[in-house]
Protein backbone atom coordinates (compact mmCIF):
# COMPACT_ATOMS: atom_id res chain seq x y z
CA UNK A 1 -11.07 26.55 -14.37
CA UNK A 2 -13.44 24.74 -12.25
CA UNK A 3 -13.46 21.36 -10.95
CA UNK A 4 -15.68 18.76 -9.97
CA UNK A 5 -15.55 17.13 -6.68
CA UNK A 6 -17.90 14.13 -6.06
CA UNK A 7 -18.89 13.98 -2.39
CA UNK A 8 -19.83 10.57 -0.90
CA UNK A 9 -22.05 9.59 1.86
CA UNK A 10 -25.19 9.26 3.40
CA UNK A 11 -27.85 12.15 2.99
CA UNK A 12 -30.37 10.34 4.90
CA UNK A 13 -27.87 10.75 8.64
CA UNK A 14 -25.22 12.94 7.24
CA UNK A 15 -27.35 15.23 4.85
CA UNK A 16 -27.06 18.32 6.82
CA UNK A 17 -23.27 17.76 6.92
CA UNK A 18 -22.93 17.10 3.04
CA UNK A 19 -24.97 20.22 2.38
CA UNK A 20 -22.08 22.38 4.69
CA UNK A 21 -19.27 20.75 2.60
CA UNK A 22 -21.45 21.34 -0.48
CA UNK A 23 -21.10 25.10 0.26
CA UNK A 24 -18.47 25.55 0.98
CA UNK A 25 -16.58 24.04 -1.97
CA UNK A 26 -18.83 26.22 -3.91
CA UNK A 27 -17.73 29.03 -2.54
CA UNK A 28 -14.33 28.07 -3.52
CA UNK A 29 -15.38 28.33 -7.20
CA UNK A 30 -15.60 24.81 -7.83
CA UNK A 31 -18.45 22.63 -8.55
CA UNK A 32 -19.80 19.41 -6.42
CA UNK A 33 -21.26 15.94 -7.82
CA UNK A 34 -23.44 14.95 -5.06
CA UNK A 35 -23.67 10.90 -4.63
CA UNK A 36 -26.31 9.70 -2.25
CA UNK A 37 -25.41 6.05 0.02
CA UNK A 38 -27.97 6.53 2.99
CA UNK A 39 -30.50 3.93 2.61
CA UNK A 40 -32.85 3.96 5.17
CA UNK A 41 -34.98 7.41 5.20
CA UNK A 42 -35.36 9.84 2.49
CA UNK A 43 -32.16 12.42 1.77
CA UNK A 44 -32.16 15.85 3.46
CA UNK A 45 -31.66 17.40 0.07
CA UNK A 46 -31.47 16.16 -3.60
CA UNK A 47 -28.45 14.41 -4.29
CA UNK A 48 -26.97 14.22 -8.58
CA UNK A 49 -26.85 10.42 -8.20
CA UNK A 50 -29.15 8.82 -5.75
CA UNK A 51 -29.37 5.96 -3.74
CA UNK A 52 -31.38 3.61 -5.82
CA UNK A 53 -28.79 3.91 -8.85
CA UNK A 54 -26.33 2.81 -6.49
CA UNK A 55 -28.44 -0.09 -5.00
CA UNK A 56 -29.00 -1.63 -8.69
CA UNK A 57 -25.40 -0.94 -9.71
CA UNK A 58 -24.71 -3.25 -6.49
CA UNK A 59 -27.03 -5.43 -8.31
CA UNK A 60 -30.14 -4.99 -5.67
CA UNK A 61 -32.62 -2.60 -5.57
CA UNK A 62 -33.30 0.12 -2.31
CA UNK A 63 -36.48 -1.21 -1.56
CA UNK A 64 -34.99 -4.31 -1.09
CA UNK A 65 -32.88 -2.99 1.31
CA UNK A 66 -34.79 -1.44 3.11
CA UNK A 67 -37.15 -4.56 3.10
CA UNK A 68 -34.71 -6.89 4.53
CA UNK A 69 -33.03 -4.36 6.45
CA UNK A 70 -29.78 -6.41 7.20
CA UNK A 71 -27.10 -3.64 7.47
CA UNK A 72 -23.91 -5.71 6.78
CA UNK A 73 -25.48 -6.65 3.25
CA UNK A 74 -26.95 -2.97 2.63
CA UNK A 75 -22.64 -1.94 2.99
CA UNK A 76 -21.97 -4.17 1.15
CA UNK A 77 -24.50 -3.55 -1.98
CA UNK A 78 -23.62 0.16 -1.50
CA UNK A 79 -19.86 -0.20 -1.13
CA UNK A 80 -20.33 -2.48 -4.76
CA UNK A 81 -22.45 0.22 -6.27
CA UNK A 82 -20.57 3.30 -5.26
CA UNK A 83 -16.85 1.93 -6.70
CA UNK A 84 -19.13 0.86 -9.92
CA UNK A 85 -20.61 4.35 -10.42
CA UNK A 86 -17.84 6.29 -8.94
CA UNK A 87 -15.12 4.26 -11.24
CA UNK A 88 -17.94 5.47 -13.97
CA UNK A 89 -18.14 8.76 -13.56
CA UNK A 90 -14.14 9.23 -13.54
CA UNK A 91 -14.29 7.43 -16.95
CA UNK A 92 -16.46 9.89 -18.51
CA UNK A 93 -14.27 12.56 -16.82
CA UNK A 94 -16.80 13.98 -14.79
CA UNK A 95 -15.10 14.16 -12.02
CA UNK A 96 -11.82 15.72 -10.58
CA UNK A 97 -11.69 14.44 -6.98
CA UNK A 98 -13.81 13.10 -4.22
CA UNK A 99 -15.04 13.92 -0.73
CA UNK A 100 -16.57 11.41 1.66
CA UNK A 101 -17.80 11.97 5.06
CA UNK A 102 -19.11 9.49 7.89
CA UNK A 103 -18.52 6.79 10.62
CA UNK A 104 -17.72 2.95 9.86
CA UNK A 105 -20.80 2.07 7.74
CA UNK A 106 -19.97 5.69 5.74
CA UNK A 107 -16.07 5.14 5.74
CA UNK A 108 -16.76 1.50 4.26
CA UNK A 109 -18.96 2.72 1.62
CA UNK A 110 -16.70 5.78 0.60
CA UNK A 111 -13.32 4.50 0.64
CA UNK A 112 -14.97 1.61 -1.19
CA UNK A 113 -15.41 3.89 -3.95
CA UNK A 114 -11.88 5.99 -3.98
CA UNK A 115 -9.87 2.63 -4.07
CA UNK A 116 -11.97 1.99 -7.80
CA UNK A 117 -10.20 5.34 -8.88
CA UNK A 118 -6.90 5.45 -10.35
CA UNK A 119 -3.68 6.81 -8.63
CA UNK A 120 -3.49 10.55 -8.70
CA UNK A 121 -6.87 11.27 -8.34
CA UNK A 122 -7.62 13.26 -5.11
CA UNK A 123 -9.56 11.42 -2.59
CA UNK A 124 -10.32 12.12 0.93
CA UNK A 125 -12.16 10.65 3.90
CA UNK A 126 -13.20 12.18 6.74
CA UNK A 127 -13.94 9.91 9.37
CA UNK A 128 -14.47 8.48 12.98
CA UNK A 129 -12.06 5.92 12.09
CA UNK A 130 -8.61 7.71 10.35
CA UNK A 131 -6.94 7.43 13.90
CA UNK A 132 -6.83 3.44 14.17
CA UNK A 133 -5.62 0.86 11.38
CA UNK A 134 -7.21 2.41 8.44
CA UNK A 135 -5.33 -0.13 6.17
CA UNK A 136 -8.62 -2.35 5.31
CA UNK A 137 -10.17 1.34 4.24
CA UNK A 138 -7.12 2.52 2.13
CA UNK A 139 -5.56 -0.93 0.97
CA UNK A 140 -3.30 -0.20 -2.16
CA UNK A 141 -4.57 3.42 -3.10
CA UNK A 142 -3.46 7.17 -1.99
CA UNK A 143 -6.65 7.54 -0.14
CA UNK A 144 -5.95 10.66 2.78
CA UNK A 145 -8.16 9.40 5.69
CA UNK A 146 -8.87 12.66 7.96
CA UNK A 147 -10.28 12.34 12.00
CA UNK A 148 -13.32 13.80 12.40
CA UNK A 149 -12.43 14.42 16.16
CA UNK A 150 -16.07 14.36 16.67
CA UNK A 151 -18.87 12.10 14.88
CA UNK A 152 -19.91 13.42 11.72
CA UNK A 153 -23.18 14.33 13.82
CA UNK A 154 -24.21 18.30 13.44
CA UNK A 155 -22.96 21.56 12.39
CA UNK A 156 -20.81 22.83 15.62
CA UNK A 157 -17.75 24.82 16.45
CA UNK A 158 -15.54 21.75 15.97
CA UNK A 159 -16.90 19.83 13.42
CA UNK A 160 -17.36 23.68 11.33
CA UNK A 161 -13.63 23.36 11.57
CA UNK A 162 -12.74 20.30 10.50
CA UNK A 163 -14.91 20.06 7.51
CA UNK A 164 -13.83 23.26 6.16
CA UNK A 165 -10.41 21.96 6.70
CA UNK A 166 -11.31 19.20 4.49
CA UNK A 167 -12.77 21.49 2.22
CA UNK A 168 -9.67 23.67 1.99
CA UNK A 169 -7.44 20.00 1.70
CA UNK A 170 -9.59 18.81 -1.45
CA UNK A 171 -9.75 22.24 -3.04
CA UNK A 172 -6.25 22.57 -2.85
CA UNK A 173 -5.23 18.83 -4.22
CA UNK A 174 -7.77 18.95 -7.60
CA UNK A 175 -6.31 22.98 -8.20
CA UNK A 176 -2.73 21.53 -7.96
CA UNK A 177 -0.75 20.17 -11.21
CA UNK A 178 2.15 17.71 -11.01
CA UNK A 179 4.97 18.39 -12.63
CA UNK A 180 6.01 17.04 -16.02
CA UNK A 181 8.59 14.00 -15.40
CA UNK A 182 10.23 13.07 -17.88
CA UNK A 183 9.17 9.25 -18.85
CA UNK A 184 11.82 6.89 -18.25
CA UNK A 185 11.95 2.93 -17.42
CA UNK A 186 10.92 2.04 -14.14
CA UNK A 187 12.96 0.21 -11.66
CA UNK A 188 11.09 -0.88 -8.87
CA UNK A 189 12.61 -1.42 -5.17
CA UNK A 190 11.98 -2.49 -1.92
CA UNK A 191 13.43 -0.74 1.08
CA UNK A 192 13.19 -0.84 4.87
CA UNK A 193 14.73 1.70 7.37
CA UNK A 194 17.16 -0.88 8.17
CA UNK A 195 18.00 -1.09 4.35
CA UNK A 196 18.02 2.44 3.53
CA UNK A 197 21.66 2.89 2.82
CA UNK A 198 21.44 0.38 0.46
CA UNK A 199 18.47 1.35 -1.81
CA UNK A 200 19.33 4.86 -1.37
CA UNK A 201 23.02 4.07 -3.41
CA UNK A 202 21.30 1.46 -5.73
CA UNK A 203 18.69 4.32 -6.35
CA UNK A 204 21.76 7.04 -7.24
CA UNK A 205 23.64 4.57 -9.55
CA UNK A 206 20.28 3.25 -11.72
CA UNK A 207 19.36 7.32 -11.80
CA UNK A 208 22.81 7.58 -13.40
CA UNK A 209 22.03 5.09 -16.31
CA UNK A 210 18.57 6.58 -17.00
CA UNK A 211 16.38 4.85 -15.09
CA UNK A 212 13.45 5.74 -12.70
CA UNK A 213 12.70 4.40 -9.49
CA UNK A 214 9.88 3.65 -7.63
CA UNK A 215 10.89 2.60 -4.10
CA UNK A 216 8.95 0.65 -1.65
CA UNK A 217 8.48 0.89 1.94
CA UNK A 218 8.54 -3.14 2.77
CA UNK A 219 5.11 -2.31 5.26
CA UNK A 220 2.87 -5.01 4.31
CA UNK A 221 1.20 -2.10 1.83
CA UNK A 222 4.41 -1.00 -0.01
CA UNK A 223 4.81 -4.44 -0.90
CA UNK A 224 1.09 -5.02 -2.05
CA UNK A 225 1.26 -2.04 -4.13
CA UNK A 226 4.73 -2.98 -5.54
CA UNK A 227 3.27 -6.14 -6.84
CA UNK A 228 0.16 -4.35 -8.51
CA UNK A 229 2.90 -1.68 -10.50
CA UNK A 230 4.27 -5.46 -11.61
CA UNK A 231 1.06 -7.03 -12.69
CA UNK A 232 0.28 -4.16 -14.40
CA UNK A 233 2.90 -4.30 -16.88
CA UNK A 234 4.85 -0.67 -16.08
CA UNK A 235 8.26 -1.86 -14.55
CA UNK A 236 11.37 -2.83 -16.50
CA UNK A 237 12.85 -4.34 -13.24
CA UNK A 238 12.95 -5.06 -10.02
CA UNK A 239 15.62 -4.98 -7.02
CA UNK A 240 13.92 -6.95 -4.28
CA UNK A 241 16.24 -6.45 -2.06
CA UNK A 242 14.26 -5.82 1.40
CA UNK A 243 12.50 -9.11 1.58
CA UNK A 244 10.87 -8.37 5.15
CA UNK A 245 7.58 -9.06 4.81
CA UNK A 246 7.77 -12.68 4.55
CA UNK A 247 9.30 -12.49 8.02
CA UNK A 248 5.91 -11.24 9.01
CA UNK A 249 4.03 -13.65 6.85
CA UNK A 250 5.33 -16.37 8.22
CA UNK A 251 6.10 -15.64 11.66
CA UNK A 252 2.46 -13.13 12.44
CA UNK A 253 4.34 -9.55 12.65
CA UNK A 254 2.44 -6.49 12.00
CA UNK A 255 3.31 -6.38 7.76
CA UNK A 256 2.93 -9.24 6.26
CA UNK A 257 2.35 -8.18 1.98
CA UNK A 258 -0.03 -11.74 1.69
CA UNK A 259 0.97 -14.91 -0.02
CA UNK A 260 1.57 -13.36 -3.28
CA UNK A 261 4.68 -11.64 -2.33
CA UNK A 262 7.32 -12.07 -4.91
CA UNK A 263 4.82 -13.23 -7.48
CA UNK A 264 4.32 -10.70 -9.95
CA UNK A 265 7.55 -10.40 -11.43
CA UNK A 266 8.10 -14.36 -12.43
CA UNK A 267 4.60 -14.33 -13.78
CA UNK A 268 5.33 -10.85 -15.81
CA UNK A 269 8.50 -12.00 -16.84
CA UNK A 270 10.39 -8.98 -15.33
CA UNK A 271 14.21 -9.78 -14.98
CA UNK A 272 14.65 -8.92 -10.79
CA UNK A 273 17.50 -9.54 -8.43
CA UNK A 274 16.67 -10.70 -4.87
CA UNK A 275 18.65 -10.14 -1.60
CA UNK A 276 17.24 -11.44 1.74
CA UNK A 277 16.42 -7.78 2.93
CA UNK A 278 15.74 -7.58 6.61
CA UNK A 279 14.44 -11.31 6.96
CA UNK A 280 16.23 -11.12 10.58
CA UNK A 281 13.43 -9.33 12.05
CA UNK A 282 9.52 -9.35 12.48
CA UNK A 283 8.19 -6.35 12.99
CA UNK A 284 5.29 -5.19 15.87
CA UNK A 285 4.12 -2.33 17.33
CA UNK A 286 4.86 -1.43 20.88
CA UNK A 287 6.47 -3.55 22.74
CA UNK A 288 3.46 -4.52 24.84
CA UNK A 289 1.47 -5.99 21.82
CA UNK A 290 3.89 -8.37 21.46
CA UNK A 291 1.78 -11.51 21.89
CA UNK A 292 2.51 -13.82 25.08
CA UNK A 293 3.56 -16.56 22.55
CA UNK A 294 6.94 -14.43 21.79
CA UNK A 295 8.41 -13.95 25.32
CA UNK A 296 11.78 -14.79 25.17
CA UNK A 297 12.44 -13.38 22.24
CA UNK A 298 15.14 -11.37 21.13
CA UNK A 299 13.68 -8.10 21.12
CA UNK A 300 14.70 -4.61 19.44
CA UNK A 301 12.46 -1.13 20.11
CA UNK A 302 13.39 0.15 16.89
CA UNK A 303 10.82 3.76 18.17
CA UNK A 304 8.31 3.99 20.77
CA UNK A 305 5.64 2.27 18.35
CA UNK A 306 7.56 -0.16 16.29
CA UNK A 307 9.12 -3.27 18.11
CA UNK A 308 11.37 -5.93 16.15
CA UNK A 309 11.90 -9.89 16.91
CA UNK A 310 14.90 -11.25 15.93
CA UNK A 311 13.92 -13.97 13.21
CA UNK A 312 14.87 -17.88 14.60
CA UNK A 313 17.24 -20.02 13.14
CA UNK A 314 13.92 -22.55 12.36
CA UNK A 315 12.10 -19.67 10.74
CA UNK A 316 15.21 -18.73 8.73
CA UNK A 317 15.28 -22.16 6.91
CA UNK A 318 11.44 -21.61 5.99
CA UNK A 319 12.40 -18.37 4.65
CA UNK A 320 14.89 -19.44 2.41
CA UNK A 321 13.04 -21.99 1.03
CA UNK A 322 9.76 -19.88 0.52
CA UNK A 323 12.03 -17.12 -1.47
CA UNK A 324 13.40 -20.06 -3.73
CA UNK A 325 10.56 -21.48 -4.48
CA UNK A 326 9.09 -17.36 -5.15
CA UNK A 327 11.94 -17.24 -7.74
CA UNK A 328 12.30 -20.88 -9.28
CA UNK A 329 8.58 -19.79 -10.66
CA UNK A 330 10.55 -16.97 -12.89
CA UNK A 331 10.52 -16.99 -16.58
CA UNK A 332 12.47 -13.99 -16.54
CA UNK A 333 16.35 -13.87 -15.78
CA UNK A 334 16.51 -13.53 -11.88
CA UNK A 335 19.45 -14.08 -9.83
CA UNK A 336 20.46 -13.85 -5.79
CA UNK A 337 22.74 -11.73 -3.70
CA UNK A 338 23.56 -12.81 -0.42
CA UNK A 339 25.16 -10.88 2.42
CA UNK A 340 27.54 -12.67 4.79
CA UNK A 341 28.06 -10.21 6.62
CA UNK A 342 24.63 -9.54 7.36
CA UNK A 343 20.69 -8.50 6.33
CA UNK A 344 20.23 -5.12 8.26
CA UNK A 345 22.23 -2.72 10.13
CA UNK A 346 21.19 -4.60 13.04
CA UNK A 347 22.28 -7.61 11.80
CA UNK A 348 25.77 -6.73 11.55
CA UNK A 349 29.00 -8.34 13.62
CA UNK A 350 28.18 -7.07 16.76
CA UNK A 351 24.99 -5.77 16.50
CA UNK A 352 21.93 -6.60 18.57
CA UNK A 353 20.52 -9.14 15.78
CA UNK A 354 23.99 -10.61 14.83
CA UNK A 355 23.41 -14.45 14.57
CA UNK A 356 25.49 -16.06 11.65
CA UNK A 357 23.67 -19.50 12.28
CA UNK A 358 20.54 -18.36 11.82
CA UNK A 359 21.90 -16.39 8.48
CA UNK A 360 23.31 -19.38 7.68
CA UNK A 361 19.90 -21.58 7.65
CA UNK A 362 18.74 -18.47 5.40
CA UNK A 363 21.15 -18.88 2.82
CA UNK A 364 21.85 -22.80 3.10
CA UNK A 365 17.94 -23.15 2.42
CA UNK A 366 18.13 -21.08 -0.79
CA UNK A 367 20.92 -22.36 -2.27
CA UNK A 368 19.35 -25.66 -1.86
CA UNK A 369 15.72 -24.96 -2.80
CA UNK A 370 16.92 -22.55 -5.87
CA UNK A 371 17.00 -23.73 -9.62
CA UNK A 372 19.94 -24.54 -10.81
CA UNK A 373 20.05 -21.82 -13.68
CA UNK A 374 19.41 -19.51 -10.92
CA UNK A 375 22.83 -17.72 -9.70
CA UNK A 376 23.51 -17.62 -6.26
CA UNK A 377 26.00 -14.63 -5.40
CA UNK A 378 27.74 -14.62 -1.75
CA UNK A 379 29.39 -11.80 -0.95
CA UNK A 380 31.36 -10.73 2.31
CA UNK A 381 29.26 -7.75 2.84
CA UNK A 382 26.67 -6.30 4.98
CA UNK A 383 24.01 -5.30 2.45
CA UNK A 384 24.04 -1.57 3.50
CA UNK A 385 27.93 -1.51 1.75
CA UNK A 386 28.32 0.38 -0.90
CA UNK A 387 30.14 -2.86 -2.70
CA UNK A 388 26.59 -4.60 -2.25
CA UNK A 389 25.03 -1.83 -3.82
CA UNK A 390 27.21 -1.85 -6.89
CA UNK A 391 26.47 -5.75 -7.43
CA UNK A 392 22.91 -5.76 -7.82
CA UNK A 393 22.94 -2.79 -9.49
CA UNK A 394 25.36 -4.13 -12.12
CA UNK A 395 23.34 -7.52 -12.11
CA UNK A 396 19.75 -5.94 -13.09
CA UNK A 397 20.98 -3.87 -16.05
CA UNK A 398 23.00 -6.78 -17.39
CA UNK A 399 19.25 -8.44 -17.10
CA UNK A 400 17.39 -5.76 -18.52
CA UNK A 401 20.25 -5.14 -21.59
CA UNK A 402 20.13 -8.53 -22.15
CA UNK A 403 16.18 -8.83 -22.20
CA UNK A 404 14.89 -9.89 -25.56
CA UNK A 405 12.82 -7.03 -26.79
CA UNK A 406 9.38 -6.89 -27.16
């Protein structure tokens, strides 16, 4: 059966483009939805939505943009009206994917527009861009960002290739079907590489008592997106148990998650269990982007592109208190697991990030900052053991049995 595909961008630059991609998906059997964002000049072919009903759903007009001619506020009416009418359209089910094509002002507007769309919907970008930090462009969504190699400029033996690529990449997504899962509760949990042994047995053992779970990769956008699945009301409960990104918060790695880390579930009232995950480290890229202020440091190159700094003693005792203070805000049962014999593999008796004081400042600052209804568990365990493992575990479905029901 055919699908719809919106595709995104500006006729006025990128019209000749769009009319390639246009053709191509057609030829595919499927049908397009053609949404016009170029402001300045007139579109190189007729788009289904035009420019103007995406100025006024940006609450402006297009002959007031044109008029004042300020670019950074003509993105920025477009990039309002495009999620508005996009967000729209996928309401109405009119549409079963989207396309969008074009450089920073194009890649602003279009991924503006996917990250109003649900989960699951196929969305893909093609741009100048998808080889740097693309993370202000995707944010919290399953956007695919594609290179363009070269600048969505002209029809050529390169560009030919790459946009029938794309072609051949959104075809395929909107023609493919998940598979039925069976619904179950949701567990949510955070994970790091250094914590992977950990969430992978706490994973196995919930899976065993009928639960699903959702793991998160503690990036800065795993933990973002964990607390949106939270505020939105589908998890049962949550192991936080790879803390990290407060280490980057607070210190400036590369993936801090924002202030609101550790929020969501004490204002949802989801029972969790907290473990200081990984709070040894702060994470960068290579190791010469480390900034000047960090020389000294104790320094891990944990692959050629990721480089960790051993958290302080001083920054420890912040920690701590920051994570009690996260949890004393809980109206949900919520309890924490300690590790004394360390929060990574790294930091493990003898390994590179080893330093009981500073694990020490972690936990003293916890157990003094925590609520005293709050349980504090210390057990002599790295928190990769299996014994770890089988504590939270045990803890969060005693929570979850014990939750009053709705």
């Amino acid at each position: 059966m055919p699908k719809t595909i919106a595709l995104i961008g500006a006729l006025d630059t990128k019209g000749h483009e769009f009319a390639f991609v246009k053709e191509e998906i057609e030829k595919r059997g499927h049908q397009t939805l053609v949404i016009n964002t170029g402001v300045m000049d007139e579109p190189v072919f007729a788009p289904d939505i035009t420019a103007q009903t995406l100025a006024e759903a940006g609450g402006s007009t297009l002959l007031d943009l044109r008029t004042q001619a300020d670019r950074g506020k003509a993105i920025e009416i477009m990039a309002q009206g495009g999620a508005t009418v996009v967000k729209r359209l996928f309401d109405q089910g009119k549409i079963d994917g989207i396309l969008g094509m074009g450089g920073s002002a194009g890649t602003a507007v279009g991924t503006a527009a996917m990250r109003a769309l649900p989960i699951g919907l196929p969305k893909l970008m093609v741009s100048t861009l998808a080889s740097g930090d693309v993370g202000a462009y995707v944010g919290i969504t399953d956007i695919v960002m594609m290179p363009s190699v070269v600048d969505v400029a002209g029809i050529n033996r390169f560009s030919a290739r790459i946009f029938a690529n794309a072609v051949g990449a959104i075809v395929g997504m909107v023609e493919t079907t998940a598979p039925i899962i069976e619904a179950k509760p949701l567990i949510a949990a955070s994970m790091f590489g250094n914590t992977t042994k950990l969430v992978d047995r706490c994973r196995e053992l919930l899976e065993q008592q009928g639960y699903e779970v959702l793991v998160f990769h503690s990036t800065g956008t795993g933990g973002r997106m964990m607390e949106s699945l939270i505020d939105a009301g589908y998890i049962s409960g949550v192991l936080d148990v790879t803390t990290t990104e407060w280490a980057d918060e607070l210190v400036g790695g590369m993936l801090g998650a924002g202030p609101n880390r550790l929020d969501a579930a004490a204002k949802q009232g989801v029972p969790q269990v907290i473990a200081p995950g990984c709070l040894d480290m702060v994470n960068f890229w290579a190791r010469a982007t480390v900034p000047m202020q960090f020389e000294g440091r104790i320094f891990y190159e944990w692959n050629p592109n990721v480089t960790l700094m051993r958290t302080t003693v001083e920054e420890n005792a912040r920690l701590g208190q920051i994570l009690a203070e996260k949890a004393n805000q809980a109206t949900a049962p919520v309890a924490f697991f300690l590790p004394l014999q360390g929060v990574s593999v790294l930091d493990s008796p003898g390994g590179e990030f080893w330093q009981p004081e500073a694990n020490a400042a972690l936990f003293d600052a916890i157990k003094q900052n925590v609520r005293s209804d709050i349980p504090v568990y210390e057990l002599d365990n790295n928190i990769n053991d299996p014994a770890f493992a089988s504590a939270v575990v045990n803890q969060l479905l005693e929570f979850i049995t014990n939750q009053p029901k709705a």
